[in-house]
C-alpha atoms as a PDB file:
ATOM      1  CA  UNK A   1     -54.658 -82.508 -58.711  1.00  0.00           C
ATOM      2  CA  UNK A   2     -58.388 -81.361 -57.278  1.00  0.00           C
ATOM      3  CA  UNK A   3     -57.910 -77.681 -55.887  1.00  0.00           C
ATOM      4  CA  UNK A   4     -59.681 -79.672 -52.371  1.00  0.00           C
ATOM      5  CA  UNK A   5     -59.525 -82.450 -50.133  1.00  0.00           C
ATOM      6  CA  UNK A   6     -61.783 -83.804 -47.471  1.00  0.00           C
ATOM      7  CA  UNK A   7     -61.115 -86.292 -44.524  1.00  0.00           C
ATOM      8  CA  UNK A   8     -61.929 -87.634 -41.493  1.00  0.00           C
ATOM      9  CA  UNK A   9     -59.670 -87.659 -38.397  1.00  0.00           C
ATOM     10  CA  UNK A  10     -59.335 -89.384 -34.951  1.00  0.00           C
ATOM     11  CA  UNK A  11     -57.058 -88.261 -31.913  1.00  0.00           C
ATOM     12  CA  UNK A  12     -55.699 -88.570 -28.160  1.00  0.00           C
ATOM     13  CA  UNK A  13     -55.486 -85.325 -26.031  1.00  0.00           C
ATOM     14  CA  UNK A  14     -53.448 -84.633 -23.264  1.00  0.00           C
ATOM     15  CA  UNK A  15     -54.364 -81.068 -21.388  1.00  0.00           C
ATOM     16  CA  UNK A  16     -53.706 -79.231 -17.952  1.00  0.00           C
ATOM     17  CA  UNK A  17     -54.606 -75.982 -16.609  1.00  0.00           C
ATOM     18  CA  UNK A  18     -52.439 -73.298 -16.131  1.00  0.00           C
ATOM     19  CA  UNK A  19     -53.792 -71.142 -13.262  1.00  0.00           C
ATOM     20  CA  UNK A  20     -52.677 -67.283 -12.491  1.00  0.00           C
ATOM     21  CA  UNK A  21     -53.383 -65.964  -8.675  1.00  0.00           C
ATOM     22  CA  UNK A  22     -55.731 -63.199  -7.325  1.00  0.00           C
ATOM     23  CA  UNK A  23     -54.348 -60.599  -5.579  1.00  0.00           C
ATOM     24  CA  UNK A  24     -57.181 -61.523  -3.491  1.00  0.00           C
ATOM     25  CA  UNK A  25     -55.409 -65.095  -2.735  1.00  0.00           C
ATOM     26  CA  UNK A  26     -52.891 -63.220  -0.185  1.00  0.00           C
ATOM     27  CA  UNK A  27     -56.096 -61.652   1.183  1.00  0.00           C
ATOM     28  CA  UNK A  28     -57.391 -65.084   2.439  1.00  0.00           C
ATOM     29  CA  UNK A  29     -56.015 -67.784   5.005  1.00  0.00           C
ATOM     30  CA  UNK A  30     -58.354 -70.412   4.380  1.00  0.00           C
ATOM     31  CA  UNK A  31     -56.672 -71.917   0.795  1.00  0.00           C
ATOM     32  CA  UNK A  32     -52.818 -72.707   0.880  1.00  0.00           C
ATOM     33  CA  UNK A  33     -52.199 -73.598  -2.253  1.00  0.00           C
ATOM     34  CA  UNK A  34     -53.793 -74.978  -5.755  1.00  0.00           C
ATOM     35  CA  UNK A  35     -52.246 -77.443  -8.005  1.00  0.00           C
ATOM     36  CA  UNK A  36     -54.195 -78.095 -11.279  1.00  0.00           C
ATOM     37  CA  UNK A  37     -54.134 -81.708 -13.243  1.00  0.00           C
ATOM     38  CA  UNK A  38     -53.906 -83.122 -16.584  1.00  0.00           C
ATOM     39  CA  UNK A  39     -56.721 -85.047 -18.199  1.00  0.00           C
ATOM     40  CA  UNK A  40     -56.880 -86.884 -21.151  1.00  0.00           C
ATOM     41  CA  UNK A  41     -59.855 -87.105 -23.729  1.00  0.00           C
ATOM     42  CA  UNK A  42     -60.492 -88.267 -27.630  1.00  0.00           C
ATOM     43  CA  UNK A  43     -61.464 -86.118 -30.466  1.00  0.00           C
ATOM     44  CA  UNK A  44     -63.407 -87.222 -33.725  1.00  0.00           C
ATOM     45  CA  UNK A  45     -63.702 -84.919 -36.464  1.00  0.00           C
ATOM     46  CA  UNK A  46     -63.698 -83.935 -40.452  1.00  0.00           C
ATOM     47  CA  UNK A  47     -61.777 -81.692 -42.602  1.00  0.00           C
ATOM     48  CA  UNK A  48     -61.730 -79.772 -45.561  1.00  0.00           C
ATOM     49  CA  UNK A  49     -58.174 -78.526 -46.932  1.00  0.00           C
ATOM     50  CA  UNK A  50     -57.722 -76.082 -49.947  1.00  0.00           C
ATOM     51  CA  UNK A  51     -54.238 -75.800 -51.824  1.00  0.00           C
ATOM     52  CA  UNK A  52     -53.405 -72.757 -52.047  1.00  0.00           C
ATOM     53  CA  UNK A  53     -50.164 -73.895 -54.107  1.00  0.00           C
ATOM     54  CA  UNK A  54     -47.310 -76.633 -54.052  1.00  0.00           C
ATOM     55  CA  UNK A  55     -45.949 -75.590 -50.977  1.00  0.00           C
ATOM     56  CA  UNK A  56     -49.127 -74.491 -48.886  1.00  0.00           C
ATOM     57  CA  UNK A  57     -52.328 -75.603 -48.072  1.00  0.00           C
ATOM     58  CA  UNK A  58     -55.595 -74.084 -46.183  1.00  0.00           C
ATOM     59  CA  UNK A  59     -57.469 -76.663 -43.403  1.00  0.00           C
ATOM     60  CA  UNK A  60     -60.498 -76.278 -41.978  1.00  0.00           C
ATOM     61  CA  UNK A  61     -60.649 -79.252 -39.360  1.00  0.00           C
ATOM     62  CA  UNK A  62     -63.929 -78.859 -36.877  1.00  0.00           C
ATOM     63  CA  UNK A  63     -63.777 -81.652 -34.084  1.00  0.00           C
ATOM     64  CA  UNK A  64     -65.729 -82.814 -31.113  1.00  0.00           C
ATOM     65  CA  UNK A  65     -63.784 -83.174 -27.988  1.00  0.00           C
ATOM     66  CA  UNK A  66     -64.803 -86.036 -25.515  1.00  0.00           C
ATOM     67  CA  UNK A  67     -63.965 -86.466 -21.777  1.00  0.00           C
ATOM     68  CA  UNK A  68     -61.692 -83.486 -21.955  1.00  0.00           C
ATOM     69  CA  UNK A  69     -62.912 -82.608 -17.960  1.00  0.00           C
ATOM     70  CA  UNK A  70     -60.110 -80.881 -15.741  1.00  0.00           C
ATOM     71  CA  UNK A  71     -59.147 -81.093 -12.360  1.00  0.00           C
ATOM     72  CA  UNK A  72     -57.867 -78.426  -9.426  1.00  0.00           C
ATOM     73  CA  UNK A  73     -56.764 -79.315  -5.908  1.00  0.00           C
ATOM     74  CA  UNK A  74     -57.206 -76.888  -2.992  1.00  0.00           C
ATOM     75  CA  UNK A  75     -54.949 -77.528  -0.520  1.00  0.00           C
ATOM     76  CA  UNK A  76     -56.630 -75.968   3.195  1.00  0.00           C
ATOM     77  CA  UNK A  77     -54.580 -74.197   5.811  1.00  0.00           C
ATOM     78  CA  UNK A  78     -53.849 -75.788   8.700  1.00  0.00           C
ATOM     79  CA  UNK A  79     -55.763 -72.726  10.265  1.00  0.00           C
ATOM     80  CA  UNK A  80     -59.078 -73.286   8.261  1.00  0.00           C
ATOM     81  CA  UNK A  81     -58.924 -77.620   9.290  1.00  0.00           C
ATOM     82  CA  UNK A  82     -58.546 -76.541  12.648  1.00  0.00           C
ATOM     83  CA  UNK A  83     -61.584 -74.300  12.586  1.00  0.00           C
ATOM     84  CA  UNK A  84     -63.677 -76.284  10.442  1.00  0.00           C
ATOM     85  CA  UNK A  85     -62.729 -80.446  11.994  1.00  0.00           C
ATOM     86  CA  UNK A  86     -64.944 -81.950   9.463  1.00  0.00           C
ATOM     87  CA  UNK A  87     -63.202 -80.629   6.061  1.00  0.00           C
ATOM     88  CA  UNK A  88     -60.799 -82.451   4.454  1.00  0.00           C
ATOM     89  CA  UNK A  89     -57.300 -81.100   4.104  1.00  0.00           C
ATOM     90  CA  UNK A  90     -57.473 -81.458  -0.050  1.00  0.00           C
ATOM     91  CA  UNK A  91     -60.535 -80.935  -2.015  1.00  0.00           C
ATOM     92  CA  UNK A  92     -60.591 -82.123  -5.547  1.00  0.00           C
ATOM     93  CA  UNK A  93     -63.029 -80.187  -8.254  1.00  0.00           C
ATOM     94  CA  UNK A  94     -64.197 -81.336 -11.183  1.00  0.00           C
ATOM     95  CA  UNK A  95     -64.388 -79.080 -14.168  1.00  0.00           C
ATOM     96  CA  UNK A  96     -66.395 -80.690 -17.331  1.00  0.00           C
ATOM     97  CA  UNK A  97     -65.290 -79.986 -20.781  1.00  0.00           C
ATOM     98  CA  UNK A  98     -66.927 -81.563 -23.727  1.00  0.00           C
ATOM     99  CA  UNK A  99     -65.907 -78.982 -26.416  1.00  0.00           C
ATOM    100  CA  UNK A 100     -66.766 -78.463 -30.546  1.00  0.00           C
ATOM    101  CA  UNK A 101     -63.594 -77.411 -31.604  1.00  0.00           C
ATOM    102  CA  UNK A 102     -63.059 -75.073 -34.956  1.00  0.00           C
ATOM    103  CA  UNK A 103     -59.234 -74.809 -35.474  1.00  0.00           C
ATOM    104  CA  UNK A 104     -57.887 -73.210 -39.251  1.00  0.00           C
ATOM    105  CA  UNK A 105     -54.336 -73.972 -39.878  1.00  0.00           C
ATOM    106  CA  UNK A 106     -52.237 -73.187 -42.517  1.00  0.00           C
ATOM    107  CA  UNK A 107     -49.739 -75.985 -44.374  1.00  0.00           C
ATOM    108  CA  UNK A 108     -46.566 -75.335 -45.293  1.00  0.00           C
ATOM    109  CA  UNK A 109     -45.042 -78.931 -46.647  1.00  0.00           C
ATOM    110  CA  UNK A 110     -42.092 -80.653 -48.168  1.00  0.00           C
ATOM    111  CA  UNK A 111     -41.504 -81.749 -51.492  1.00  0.00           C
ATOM    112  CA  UNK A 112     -42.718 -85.416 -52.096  1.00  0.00           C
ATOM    113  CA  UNK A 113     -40.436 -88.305 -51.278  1.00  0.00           C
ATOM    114  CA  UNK A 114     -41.831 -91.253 -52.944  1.00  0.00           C
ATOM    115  CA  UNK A 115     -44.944 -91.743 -50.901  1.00  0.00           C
ATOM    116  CA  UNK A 116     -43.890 -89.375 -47.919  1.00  0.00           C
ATOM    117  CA  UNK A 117     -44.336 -85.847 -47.157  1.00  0.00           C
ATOM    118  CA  UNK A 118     -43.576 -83.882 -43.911  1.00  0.00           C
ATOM    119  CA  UNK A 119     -45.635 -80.836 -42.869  1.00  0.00           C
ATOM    120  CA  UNK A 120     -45.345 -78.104 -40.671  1.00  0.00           C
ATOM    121  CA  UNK A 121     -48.529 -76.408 -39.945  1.00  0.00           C
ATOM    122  CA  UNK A 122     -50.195 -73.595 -37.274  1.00  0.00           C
ATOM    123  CA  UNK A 123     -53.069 -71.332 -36.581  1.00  0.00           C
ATOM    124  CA  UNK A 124     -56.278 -70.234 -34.209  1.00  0.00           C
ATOM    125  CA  UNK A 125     -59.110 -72.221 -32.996  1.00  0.00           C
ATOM    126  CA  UNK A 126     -62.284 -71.351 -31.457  1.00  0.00           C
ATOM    127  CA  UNK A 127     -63.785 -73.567 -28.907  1.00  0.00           C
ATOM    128  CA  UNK A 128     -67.112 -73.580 -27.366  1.00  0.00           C
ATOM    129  CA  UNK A 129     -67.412 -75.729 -24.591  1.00  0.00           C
ATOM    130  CA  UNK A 130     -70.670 -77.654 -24.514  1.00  0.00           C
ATOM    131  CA  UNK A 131     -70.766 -78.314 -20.522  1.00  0.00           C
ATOM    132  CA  UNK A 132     -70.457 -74.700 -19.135  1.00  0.00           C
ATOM    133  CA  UNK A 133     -73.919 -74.012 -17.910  1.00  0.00           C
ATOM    134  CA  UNK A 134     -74.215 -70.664 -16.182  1.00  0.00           C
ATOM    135  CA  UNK A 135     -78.061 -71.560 -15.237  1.00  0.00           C
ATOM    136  CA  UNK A 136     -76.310 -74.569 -12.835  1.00  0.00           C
ATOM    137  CA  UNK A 137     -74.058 -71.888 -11.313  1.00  0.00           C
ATOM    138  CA  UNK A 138     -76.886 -69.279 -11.099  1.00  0.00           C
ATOM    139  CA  UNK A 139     -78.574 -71.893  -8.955  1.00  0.00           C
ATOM    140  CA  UNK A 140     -75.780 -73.442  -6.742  1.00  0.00           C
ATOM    141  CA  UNK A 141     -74.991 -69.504  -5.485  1.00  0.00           C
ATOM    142  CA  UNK A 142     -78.738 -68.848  -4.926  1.00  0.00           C
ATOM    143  CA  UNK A 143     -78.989 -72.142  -2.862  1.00  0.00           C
ATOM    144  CA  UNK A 144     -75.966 -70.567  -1.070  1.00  0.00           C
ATOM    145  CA  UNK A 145     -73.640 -73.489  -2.231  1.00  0.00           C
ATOM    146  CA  UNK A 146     -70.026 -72.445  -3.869  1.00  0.00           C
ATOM    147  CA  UNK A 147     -69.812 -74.654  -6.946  1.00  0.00           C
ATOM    148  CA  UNK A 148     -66.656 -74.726  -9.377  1.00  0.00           C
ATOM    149  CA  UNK A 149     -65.135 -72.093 -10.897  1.00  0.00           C
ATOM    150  CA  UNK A 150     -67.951 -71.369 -14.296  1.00  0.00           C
ATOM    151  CA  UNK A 151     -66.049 -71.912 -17.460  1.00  0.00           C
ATOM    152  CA  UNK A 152     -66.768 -69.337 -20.698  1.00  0.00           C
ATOM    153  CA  UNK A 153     -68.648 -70.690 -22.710  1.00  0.00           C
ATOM    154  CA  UNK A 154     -66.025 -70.145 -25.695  1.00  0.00           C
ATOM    155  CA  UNK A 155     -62.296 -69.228 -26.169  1.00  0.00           C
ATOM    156  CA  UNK A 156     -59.684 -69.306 -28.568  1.00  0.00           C
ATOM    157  CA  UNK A 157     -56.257 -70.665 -28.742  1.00  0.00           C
ATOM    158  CA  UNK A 158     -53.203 -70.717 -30.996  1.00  0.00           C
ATOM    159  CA  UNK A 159     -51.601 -73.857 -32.225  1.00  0.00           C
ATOM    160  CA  UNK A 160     -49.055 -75.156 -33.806  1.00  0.00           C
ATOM    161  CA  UNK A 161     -47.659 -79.156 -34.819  1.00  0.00           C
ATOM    162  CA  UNK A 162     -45.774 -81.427 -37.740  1.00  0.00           C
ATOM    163  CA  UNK A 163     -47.336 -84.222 -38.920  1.00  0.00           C
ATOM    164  CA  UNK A 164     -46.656 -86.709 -42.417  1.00  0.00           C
ATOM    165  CA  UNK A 165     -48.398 -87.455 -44.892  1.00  0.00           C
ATOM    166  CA  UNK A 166     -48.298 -91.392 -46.013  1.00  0.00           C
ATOM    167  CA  UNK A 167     -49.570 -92.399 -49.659  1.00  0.00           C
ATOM    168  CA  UNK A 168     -51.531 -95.063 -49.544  1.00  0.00           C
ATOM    169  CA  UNK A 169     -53.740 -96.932 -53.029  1.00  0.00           C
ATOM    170  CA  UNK A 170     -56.501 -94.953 -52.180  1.00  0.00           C
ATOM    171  CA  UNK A 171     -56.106 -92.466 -49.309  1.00  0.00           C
ATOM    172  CA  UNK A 172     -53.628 -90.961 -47.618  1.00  0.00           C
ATOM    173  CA  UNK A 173     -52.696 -91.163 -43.813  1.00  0.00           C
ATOM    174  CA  UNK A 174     -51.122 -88.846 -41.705  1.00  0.00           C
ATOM    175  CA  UNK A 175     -50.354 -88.905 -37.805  1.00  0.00           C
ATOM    176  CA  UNK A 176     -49.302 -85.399 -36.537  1.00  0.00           C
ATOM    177  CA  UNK A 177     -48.910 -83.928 -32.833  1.00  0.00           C
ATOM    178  CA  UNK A 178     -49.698 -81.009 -31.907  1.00  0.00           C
ATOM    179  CA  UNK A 179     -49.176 -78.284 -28.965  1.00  0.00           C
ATOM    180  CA  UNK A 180     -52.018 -75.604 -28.438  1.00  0.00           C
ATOM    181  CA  UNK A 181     -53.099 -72.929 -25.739  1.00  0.00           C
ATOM    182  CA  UNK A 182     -56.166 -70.849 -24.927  1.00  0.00           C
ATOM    183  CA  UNK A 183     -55.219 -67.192 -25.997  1.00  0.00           C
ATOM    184  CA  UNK A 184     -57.710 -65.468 -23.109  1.00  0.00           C
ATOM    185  CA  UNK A 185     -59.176 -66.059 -20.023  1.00  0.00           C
ATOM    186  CA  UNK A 186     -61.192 -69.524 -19.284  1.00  0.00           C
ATOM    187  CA  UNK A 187     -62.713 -68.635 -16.019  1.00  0.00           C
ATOM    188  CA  UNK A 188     -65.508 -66.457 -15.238  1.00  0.00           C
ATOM    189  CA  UNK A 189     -64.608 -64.780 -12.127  1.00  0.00           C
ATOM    190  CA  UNK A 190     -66.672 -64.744  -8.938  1.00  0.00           C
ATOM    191  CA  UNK A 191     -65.064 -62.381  -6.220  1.00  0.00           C
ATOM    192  CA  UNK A 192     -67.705 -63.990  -3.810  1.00  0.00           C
ATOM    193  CA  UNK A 193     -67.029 -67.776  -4.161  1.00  0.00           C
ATOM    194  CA  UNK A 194     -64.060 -68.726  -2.931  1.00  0.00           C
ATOM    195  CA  UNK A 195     -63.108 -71.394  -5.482  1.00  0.00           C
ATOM    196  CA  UNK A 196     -63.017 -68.756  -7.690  1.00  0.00           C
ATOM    197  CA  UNK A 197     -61.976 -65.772  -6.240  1.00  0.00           C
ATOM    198  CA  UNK A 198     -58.490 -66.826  -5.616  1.00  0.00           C
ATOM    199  CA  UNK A 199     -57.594 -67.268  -9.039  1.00  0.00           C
ATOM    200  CA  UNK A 200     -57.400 -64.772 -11.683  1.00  0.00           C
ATOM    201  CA  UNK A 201     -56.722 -66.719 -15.067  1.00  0.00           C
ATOM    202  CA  UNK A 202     -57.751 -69.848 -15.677  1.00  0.00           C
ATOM    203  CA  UNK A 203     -56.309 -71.165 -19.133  1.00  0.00           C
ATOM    204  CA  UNK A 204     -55.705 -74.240 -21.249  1.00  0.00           C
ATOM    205  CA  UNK A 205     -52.873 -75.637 -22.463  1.00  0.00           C
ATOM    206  CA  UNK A 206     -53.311 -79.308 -24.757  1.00  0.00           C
ATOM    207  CA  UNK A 207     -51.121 -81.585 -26.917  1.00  0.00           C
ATOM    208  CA  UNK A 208     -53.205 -83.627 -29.430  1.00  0.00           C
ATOM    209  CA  UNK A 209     -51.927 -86.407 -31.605  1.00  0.00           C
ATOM    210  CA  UNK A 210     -54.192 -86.960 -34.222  1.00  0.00           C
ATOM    211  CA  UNK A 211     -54.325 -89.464 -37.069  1.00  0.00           C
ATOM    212  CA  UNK A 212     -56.442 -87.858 -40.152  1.00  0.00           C
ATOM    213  CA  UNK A 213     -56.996 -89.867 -43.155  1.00  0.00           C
ATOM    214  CA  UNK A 214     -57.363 -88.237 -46.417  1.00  0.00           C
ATOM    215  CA  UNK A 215     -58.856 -88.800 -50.067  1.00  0.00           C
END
């Protein structure tokens, strides 16, 4: 039994944004409310696994998340439409979020049946998110525009999941799902645009099925 394993792995994400007010919302009459939307994206990746022993193994699993983007809806006052006739009463924003992901998780798994295995695994992942640009923002504010709230450029998150592991001939294959969520704040605040003022936290919350197969 070789002490480690490589693979490669492919995988479906599901993820929303879970949103925490500003004092400074109740300050304001111009934003009602803000409802924030799920997107959906695909992640391609490798790993490395070590076994630490029959019962638990190491993985080191860095991935590249594609068209992970996330949406927020402001939802105006009827007091702002009626002072500004032109705006429209909802105004969806677009926040990009093509990531390198870098999540370690320990294995704890079954005894072998046959050519079947269940696992249990969790651990922390750090992200850095490849479309925040804080050059773009920088710019928007100096042209005296209010772009989206700026993402960090990184975070980290906890997860946790089950997956199986399938013997094949020559490889093994083994769907899991997966729930994870950002452990600090996503947004950058800007007390002076409004898109961002209003909201304190900004954080991420994903479930992943992924389908890795193994030597």
């Amino acid at each position: 039994m070789q002490p480690f394993y490589f693979g490669i792995s492919v995988g479906y994400n599901s993820s929303t944004l879970l949103t925490t007010r500003h004092p400074a919302f109740l300050q304001q009459n111009d934003i009602d409310r803000i409802e924030p939307h799920s997107s959906n994206g695909i992640e391609l990746g490798f790993s490395g696994t070590a076994r630490l022993s029959n019962r638990f193994d190491l993985r080191f699993a860095p991935k590249l998340v594609l068209g992970g983007s996330k949406y927020l809806s402001y939802y105006f006052t009827d007091e702002y439409l009626q002072a500004n006739p032109g705006k429209q009463p909802v105004e969806n924003i677009k926040l990009p979020a093509n990531l390198l992901s870098f999540p370690l998780d320990l294995k704890l798994k079954s005894d072998r049946m046959r050519n079947f295995r269940v696992y249990m695994f969790g651990g922390l992942r750090y992200d850095r998110n490849l479309s925040a640009n804080a050059s773009e923002y920088t710019a928007a504010k100096q042209l005296g525009q209010n772009p989206p709230p700026l993402f960090r450029s990184y975070n980290w998150a906890y997860e946790g999941g089950i997956g199986f592991n399938i013997y094949m001939p020559f490889s093994v294959i083994s769907p899991e799902i997966k729930i994870g969520r950002s452990i600090g704040n996503n947004q950058v605040r800007d007390a002076e645009n409004p898109y961002s003022a209003v909201l304190d936290k900004i954080r991420t919350q994903s479930i992943v099925f992924t389908i890795n197969i193994e030597q």
